[in-house]
Protein backbone atom coordinates (compact mmCIF):
# COMPACT_ATOMS: atom_id res chain seq x y z
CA UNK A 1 -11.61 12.14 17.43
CA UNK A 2 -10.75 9.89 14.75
CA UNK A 3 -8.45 10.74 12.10
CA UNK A 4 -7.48 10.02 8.18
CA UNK A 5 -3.98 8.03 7.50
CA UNK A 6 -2.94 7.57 4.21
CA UNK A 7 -0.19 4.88 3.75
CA UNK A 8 1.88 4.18 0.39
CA UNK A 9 5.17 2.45 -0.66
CA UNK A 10 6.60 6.42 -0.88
CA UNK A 11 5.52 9.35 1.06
CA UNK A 12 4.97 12.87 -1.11
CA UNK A 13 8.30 14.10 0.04
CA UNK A 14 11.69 12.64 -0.27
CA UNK A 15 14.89 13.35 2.27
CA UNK A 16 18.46 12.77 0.58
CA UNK A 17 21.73 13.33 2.44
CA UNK A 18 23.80 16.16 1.30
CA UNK A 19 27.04 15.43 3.20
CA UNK A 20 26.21 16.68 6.85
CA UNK A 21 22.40 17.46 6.19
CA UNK A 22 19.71 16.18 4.62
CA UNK A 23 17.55 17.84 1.93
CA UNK A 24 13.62 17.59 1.75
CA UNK A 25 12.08 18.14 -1.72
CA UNK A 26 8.57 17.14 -3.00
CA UNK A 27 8.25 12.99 -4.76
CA UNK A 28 7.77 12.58 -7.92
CA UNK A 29 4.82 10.51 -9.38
CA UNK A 30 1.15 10.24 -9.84
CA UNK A 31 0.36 9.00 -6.56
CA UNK A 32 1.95 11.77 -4.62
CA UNK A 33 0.80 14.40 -7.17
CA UNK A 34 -2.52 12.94 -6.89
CA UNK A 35 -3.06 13.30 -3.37
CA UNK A 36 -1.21 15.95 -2.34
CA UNK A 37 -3.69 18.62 -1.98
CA UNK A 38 -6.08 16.53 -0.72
CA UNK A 39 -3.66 15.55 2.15
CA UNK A 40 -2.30 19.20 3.00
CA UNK A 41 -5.92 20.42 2.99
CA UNK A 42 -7.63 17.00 5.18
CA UNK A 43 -4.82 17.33 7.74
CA UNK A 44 -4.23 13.71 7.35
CA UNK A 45 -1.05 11.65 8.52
CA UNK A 46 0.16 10.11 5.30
CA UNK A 47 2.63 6.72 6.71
CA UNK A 48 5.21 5.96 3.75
CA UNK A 49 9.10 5.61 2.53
CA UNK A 50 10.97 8.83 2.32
CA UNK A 51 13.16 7.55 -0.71
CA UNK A 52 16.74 7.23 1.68
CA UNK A 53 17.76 3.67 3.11
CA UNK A 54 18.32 3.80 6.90
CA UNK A 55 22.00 2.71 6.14
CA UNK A 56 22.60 6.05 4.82
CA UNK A 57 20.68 7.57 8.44
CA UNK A 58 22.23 8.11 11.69
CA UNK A 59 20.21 6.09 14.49
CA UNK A 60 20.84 9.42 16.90
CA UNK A 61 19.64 11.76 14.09
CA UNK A 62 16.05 9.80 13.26
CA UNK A 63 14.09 11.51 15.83
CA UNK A 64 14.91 14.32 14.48
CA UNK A 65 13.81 13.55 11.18
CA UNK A 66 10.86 11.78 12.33
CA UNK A 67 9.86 15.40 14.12
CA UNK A 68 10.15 17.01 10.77
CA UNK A 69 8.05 15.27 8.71
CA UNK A 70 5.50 15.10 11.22
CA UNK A 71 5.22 18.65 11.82
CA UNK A 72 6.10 20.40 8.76
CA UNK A 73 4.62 17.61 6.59
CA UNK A 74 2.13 15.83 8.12
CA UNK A 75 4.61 12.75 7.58
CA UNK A 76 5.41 9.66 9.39
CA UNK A 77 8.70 7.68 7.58
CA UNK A 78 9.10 3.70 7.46
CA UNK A 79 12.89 3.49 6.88
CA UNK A 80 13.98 0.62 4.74
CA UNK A 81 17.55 -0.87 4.28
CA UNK A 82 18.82 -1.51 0.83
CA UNK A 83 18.64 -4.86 1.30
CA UNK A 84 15.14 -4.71 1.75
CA UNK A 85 14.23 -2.31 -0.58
CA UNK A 86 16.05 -4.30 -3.04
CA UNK A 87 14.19 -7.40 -2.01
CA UNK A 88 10.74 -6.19 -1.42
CA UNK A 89 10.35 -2.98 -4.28
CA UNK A 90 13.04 -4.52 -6.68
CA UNK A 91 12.18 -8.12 -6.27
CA UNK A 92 8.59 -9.09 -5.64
CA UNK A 93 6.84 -5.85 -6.36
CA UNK A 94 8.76 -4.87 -9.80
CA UNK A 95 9.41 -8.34 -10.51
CA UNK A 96 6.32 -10.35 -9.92
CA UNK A 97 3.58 -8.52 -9.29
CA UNK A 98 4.24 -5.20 -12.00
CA UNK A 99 4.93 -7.35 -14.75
CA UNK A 100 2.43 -10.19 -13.89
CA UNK A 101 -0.84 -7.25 -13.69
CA UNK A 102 0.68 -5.79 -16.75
CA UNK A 103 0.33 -9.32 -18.55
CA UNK A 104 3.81 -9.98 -19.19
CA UNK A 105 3.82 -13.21 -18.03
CA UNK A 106 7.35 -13.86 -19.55
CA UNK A 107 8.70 -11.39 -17.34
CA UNK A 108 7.77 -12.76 -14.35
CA UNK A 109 9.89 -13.79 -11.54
CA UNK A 110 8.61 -15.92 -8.84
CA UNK A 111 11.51 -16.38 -5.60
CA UNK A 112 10.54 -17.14 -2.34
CA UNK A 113 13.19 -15.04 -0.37
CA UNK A 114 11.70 -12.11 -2.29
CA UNK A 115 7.90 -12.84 -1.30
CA UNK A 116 9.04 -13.35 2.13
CA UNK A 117 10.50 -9.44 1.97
CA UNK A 118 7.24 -8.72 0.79
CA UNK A 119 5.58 -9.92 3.82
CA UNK A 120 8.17 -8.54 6.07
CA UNK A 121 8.02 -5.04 4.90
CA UNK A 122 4.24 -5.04 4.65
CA UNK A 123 4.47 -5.40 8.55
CA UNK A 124 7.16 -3.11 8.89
CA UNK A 125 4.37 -0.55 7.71
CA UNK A 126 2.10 -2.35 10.39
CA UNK A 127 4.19 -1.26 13.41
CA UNK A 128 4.62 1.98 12.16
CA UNK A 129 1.25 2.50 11.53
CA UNK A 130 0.35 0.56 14.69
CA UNK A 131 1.99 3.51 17.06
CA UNK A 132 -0.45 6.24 15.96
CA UNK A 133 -3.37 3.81 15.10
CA UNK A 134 -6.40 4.23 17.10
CA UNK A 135 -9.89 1.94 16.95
CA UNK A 136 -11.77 4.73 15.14
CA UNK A 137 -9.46 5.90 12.65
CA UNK A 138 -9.48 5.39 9.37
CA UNK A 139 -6.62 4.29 6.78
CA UNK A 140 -6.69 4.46 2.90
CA UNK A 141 -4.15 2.23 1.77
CA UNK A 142 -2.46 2.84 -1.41
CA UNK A 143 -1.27 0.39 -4.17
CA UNK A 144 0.30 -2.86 -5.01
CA UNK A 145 3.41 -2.64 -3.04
CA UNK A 146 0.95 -2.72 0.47
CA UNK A 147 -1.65 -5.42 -0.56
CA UNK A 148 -1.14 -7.40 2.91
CA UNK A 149 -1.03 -4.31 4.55
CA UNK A 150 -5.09 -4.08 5.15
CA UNK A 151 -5.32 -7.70 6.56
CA UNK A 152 -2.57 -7.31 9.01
CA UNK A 153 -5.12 -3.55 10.51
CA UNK A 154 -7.87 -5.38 10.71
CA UNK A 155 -6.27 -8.37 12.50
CA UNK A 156 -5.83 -5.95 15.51
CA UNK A 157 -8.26 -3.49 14.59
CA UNK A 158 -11.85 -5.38 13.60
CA UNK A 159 -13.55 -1.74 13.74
CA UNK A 160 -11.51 0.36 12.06
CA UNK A 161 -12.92 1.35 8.48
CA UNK A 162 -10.11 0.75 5.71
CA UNK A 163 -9.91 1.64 2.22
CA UNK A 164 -7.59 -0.15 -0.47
CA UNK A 165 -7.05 1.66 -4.23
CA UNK A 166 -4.92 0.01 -6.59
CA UNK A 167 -2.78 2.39 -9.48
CA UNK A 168 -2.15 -0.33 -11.64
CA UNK A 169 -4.75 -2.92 -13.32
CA UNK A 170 -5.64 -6.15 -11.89
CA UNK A 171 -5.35 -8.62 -14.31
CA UNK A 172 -7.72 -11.49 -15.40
CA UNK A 173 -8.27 -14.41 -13.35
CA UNK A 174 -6.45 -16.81 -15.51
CA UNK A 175 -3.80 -14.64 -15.07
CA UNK A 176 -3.68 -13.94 -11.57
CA UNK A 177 -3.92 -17.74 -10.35
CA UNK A 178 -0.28 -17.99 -12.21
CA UNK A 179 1.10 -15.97 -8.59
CA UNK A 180 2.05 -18.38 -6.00
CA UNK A 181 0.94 -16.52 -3.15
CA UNK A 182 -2.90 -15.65 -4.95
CA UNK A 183 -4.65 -16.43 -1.54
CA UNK A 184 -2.76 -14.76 0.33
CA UNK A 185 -2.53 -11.54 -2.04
CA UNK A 186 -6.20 -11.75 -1.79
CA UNK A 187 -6.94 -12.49 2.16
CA UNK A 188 -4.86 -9.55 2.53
CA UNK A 189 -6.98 -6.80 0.27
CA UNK A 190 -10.21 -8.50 1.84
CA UNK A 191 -9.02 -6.87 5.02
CA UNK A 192 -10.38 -3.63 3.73
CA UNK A 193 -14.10 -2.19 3.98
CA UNK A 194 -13.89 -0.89 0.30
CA UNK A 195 -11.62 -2.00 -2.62
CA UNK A 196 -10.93 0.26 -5.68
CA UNK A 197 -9.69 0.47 -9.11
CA UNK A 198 -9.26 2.19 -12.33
CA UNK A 199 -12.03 0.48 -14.40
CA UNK A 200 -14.65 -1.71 -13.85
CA UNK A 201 -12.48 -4.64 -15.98
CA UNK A 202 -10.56 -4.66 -13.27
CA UNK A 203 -13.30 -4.76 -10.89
CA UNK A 204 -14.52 -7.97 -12.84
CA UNK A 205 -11.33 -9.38 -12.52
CA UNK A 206 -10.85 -9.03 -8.76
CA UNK A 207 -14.61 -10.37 -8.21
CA UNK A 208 -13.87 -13.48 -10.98
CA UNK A 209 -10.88 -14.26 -8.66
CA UNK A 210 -12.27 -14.14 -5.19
CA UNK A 211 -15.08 -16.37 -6.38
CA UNK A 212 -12.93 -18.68 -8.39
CA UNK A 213 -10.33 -18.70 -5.77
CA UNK A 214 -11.94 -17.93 -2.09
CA UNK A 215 -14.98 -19.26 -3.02
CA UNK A 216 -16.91 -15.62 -2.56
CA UNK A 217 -20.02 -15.07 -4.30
CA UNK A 218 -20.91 -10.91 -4.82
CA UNK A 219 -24.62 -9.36 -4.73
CA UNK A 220 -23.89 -5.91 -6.85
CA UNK A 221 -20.03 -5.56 -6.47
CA UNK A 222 -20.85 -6.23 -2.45
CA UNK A 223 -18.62 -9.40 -1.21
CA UNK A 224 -19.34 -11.24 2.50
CA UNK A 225 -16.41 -11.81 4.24
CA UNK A 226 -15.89 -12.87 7.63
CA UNK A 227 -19.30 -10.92 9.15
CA UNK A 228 -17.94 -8.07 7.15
CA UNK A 229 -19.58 -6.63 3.98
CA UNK A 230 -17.21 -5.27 1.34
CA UNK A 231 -17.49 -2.95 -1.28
CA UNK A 232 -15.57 -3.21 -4.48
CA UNK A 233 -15.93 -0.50 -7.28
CA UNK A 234 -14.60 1.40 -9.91
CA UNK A 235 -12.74 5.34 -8.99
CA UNK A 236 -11.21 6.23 -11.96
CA UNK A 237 -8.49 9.17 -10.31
CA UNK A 238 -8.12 12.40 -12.39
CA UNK A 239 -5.91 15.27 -12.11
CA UNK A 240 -5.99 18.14 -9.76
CA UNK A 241 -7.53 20.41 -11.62
């Protein structure tokens, strides 16, 4: 039977160490908030950082804390050291890519070592997600921190159906063809079956730039990619109400 994993930079709850324990409490932020009842009532698995670096983890004591999100939270944890975190969130996600699809292009940082902890954490997520994966399942991937992320699934897993929803805009193409790694940015989110964002400017934008940059002509927000037919659109997200 095929299940629903949801996979973000940060899973909806957050472990910190208080001396010899650790404590669980719910994350903050829109995307947690956002999908939190929907993932306690689908029975999903949602794949994601709890919010502690594995330096500050026993190895002996992760089982146990792997256990505990699983069961009591429908969790499964990608640990990340500082160094990575500092690298990958820090550097090329808060760095490059917030500032440079928020249009301020001033702001922007482009370093190599940071890009490559990009790509290094992206398949981090992979493996993790790779030991509960099956063929049939199906994974929503969240956000701008995991945009390699669908790629790298459907590398290994051609049938598996795959979502992608970005919480921040995507800027114009003349904008996005200042980042360095644009191709690859894009290859990556054209792993998914269906692409979505806030508006339809920013759908617009993403089509401008796979046809300016890949080449891709659409046919009513429908891109062909590799035998594979892709749907891009516009899902505004609301509240819970």
């Amino acid at each position: 039977m095929s299940k629903l994993i949801i996979v973000s930079n940060r899973l909806p709850v957050t472990i910190a160490r208080q001396e010899e324990s650790y404590e669980y409490h719910e994350s903050l932020g829109g995307l947690a908030t956002g999908l939190k009842s929907y993932h306690e009532s689908g029975g999903s698995l949602w794949i994601g950082w709890p919010g502690i670096e594995d330096d500050a983890v026993e190895e002996q004591e992760i089982p146990e804390i792997r256990k505990k999100l699983q069961l009591e939270y429908g969790c499964l944890p990608v640990f990340l050291s500082t160094e990575e975190k500092e690298n990958y969130y820090d550097g090329f996600c808060n760095n490059t890519l917030w500032p440079l699809f928020h249009y301020f292009t001033n702001k922007v940082v482009f370093d190599a070592a940071t890009w490559e902890a990009y790509e290094h954490v992206n398949q981090k997520f992979f493996h993790v997600l790779d030991e509960v994966m099956e063929e049939e399942d199906q994974v929503w991937v969240h956000d701008y921190q995991l945009m390699l992320l669908p790629g790298m699934i459907r590398e290994k897993y051609p049938r598996a159906r795959i979502g992608f929803f970005l919480h921040i805009p995507f800027p114009s193409n003349e904008i996005f063809r200042l980042l360095i790694w644009r191709e690859n940015i894009l290859k990556g989110l054209l792993g998914a079956d269906l692409i979505g964002f806030h508006t339809y400017d920013y759908v617009r934008h993403f089509l401008s730039s796979t046809r300016r940059l890949l080449g891709l002509d659409n046919h009513l927000n429908t891109l062909h990619y590799e035998e594979r037919n892709i749907r891009v659109d516009a899902f505004p997200m609301g509240i819970d109400y």
